[in-house]
C-alpha atoms as a PDB file:
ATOM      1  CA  UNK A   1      78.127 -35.211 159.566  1.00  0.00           C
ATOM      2  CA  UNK A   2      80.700 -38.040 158.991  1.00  0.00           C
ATOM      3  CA  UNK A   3      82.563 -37.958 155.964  1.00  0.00           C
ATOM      4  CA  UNK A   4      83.907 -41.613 154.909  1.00  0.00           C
ATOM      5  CA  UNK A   5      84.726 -43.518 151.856  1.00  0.00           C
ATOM      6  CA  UNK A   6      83.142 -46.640 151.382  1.00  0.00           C
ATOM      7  CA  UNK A   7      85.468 -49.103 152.349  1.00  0.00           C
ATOM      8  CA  UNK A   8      85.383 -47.347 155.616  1.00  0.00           C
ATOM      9  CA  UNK A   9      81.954 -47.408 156.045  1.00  0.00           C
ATOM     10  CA  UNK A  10      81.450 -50.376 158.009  1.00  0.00           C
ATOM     11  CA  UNK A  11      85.242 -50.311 159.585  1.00  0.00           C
ATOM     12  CA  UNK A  12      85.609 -49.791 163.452  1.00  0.00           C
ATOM     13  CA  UNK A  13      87.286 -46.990 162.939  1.00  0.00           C
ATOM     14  CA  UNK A  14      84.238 -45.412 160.738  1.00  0.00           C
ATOM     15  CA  UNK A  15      81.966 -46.731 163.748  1.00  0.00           C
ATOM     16  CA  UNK A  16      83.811 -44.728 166.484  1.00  0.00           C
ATOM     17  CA  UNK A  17      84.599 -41.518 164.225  1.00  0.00           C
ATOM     18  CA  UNK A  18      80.335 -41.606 164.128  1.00  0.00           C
ATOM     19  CA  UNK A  19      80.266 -41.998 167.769  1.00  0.00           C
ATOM     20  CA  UNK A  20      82.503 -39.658 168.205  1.00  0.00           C
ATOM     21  CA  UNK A  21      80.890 -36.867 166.042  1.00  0.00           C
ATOM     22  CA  UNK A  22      77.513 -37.896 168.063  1.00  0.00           C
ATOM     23  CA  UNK A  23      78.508 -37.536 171.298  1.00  0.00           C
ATOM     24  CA  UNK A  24      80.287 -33.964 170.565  1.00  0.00           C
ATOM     25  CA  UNK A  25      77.471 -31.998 170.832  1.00  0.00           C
ATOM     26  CA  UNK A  26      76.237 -31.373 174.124  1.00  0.00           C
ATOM     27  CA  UNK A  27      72.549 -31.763 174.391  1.00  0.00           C
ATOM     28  CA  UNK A  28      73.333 -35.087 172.558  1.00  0.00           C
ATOM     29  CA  UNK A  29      75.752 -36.240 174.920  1.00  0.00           C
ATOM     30  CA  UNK A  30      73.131 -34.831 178.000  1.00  0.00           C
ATOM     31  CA  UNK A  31      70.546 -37.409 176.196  1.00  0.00           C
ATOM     32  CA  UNK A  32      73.062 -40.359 176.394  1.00  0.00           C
ATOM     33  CA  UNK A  33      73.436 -39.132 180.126  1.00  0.00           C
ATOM     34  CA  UNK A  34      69.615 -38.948 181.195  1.00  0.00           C
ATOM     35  CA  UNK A  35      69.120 -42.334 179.061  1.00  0.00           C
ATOM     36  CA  UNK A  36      72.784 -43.956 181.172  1.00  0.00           C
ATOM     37  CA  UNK A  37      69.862 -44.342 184.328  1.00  0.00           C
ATOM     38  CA  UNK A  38      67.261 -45.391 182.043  1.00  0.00           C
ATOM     39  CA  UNK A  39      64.851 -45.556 178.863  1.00  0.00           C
ATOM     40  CA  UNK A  40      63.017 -42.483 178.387  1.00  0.00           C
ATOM     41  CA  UNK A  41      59.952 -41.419 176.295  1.00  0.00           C
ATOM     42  CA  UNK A  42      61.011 -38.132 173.480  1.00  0.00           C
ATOM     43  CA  UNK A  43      58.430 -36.317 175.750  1.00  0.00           C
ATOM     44  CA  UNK A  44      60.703 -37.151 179.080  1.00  0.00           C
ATOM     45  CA  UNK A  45      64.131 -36.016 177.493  1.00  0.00           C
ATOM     46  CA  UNK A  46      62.464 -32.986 175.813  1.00  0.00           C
ATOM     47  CA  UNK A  47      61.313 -31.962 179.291  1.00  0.00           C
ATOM     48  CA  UNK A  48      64.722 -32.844 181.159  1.00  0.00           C
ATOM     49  CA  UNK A  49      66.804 -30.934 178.658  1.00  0.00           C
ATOM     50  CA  UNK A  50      64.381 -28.007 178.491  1.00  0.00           C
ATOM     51  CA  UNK A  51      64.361 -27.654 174.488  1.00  0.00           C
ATOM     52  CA  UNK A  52      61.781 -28.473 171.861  1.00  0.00           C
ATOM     53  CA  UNK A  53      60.426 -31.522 171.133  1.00  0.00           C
ATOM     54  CA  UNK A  54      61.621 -31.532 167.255  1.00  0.00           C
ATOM     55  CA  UNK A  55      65.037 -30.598 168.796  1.00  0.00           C
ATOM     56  CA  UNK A  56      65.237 -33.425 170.525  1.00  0.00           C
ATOM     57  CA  UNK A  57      63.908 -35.652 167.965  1.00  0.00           C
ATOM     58  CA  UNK A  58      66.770 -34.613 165.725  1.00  0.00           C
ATOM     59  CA  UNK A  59      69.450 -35.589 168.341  1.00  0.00           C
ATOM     60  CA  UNK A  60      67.812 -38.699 168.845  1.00  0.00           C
ATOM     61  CA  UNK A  61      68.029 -39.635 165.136  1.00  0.00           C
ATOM     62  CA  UNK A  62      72.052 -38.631 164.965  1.00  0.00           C
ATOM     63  CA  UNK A  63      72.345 -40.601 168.117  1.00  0.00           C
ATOM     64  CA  UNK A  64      70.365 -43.340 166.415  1.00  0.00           C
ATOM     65  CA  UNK A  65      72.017 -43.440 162.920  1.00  0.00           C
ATOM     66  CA  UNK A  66      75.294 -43.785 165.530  1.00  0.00           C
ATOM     67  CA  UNK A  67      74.293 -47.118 166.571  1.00  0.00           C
ATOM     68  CA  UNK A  68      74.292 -45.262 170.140  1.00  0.00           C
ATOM     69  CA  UNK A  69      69.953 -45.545 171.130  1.00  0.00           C
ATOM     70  CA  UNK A  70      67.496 -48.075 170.242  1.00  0.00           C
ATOM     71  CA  UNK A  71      64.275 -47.030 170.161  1.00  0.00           C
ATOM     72  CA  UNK A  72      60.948 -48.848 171.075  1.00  0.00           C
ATOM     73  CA  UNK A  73      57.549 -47.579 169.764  1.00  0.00           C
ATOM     74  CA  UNK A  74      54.460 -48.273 171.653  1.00  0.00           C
ATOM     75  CA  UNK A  75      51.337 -47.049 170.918  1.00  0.00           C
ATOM     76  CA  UNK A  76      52.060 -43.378 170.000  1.00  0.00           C
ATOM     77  CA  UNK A  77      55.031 -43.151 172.271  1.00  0.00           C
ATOM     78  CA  UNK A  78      58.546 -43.701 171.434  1.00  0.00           C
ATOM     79  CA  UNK A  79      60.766 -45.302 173.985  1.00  0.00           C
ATOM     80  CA  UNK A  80      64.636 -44.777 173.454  1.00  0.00           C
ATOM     81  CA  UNK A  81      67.662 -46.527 175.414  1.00  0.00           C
ATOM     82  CA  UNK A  82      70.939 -46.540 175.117  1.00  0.00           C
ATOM     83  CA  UNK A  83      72.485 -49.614 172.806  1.00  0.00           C
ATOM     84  CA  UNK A  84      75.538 -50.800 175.210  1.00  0.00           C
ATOM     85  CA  UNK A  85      77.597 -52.522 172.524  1.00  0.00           C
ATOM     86  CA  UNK A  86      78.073 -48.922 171.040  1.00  0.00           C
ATOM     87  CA  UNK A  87      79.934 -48.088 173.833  1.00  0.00           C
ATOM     88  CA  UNK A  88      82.115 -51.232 174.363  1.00  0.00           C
ATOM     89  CA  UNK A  89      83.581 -50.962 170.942  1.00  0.00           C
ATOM     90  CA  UNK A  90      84.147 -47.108 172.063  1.00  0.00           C
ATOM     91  CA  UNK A  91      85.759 -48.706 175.382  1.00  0.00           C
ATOM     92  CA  UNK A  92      88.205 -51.511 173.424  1.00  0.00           C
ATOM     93  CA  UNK A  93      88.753 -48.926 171.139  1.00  0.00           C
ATOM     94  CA  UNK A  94      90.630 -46.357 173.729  1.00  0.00           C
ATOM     95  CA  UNK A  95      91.778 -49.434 175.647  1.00  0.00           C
ATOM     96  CA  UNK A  96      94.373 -49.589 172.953  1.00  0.00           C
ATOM     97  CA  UNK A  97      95.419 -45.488 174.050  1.00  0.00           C
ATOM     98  CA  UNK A  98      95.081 -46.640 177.825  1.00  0.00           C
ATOM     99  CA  UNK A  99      97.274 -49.333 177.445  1.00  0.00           C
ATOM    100  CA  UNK A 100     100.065 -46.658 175.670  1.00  0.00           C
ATOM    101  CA  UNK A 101      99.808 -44.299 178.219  1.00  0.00           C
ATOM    102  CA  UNK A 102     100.103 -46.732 181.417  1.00  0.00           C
ATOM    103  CA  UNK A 103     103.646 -48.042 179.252  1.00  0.00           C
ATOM    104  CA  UNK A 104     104.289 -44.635 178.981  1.00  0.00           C
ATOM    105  CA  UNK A 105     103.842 -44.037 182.735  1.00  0.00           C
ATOM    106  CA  UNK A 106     105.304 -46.663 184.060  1.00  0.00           C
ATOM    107  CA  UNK A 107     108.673 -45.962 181.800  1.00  0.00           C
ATOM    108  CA  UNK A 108     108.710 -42.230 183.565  1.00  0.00           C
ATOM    109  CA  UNK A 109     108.261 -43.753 186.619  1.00  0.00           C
ATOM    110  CA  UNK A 110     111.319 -46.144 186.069  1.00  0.00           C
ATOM    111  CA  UNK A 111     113.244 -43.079 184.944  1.00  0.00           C
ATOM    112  CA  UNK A 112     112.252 -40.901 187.686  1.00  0.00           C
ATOM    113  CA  UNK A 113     113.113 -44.060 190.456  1.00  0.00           C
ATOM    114  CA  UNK A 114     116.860 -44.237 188.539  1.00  0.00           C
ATOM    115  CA  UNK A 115     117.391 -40.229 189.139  1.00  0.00           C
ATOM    116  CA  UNK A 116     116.311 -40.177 192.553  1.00  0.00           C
ATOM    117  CA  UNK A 117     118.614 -43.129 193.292  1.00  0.00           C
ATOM    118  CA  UNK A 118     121.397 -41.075 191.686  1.00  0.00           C
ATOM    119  CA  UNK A 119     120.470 -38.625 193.667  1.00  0.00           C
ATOM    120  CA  UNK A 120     121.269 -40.314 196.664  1.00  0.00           C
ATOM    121  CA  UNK A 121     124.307 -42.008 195.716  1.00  0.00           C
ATOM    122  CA  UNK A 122     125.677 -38.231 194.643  1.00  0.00           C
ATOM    123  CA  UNK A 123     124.356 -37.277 197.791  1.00  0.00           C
ATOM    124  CA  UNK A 124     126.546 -40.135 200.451  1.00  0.00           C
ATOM    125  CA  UNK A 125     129.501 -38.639 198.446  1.00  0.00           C
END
């Protein structure tokens, strides 16, 4: 579980470290994946992933208490789907690590363009 203090509790940061932890363990992250297409009853996923039912109702609350699935109850069935302004703030969130590694790029691609050009020069002489 996520360990924070409690001025970090409702910080971005906080909010993506509990994504993060969510989406780490696999059958959780195959849930996010079966419910990317569209909602699903508990009785769908459970049958998809091939585990138990209170299995998958135990992912589904983690996923939940991420902020990552709503869930919808009719009747005696509980509809879940995936909450997409979870994962926009996980998307501006590594924008910021996108943007540092296309800088990143482009500076070795500057560098690389300046060798190879002084690798011709040497070469004419």
């Amino acid at each position: 579980m996520v360990y924070y203090n409690r001025k970090e509790k409702n910080s971005i940061g906080a909010k993506i470290i509990a994504t993060l932890n969510a989406l780490a363990e696999p059958n959780r992250l195959k849930i996010v994946e079966l419910l990317r297409n569209s909602p699903l009853t508990v009785g769908e996923i459970t049958e998809r992933l091939g585990i138990l039912q209170p299995q998958t109702s135990k992912h589904l609350r983690v996923l939940s208490q991420a902020g990552l699935v709503d869930v919808q109850a009719i009747a005696n069935r509980r509809i879940y789907r995936l909450r997409l302004d979870a994962f926009q703030a996980l998307d501006d969130w590594l924008e910021n690590y996108r943007r540092i590694w296309e800088e990143r790029f482009d500076n070795l691609e500057n560098y690389l363009q300046k060798m190879r050009a002084n690798e011709n020069e040497q070469s004419k002489n």
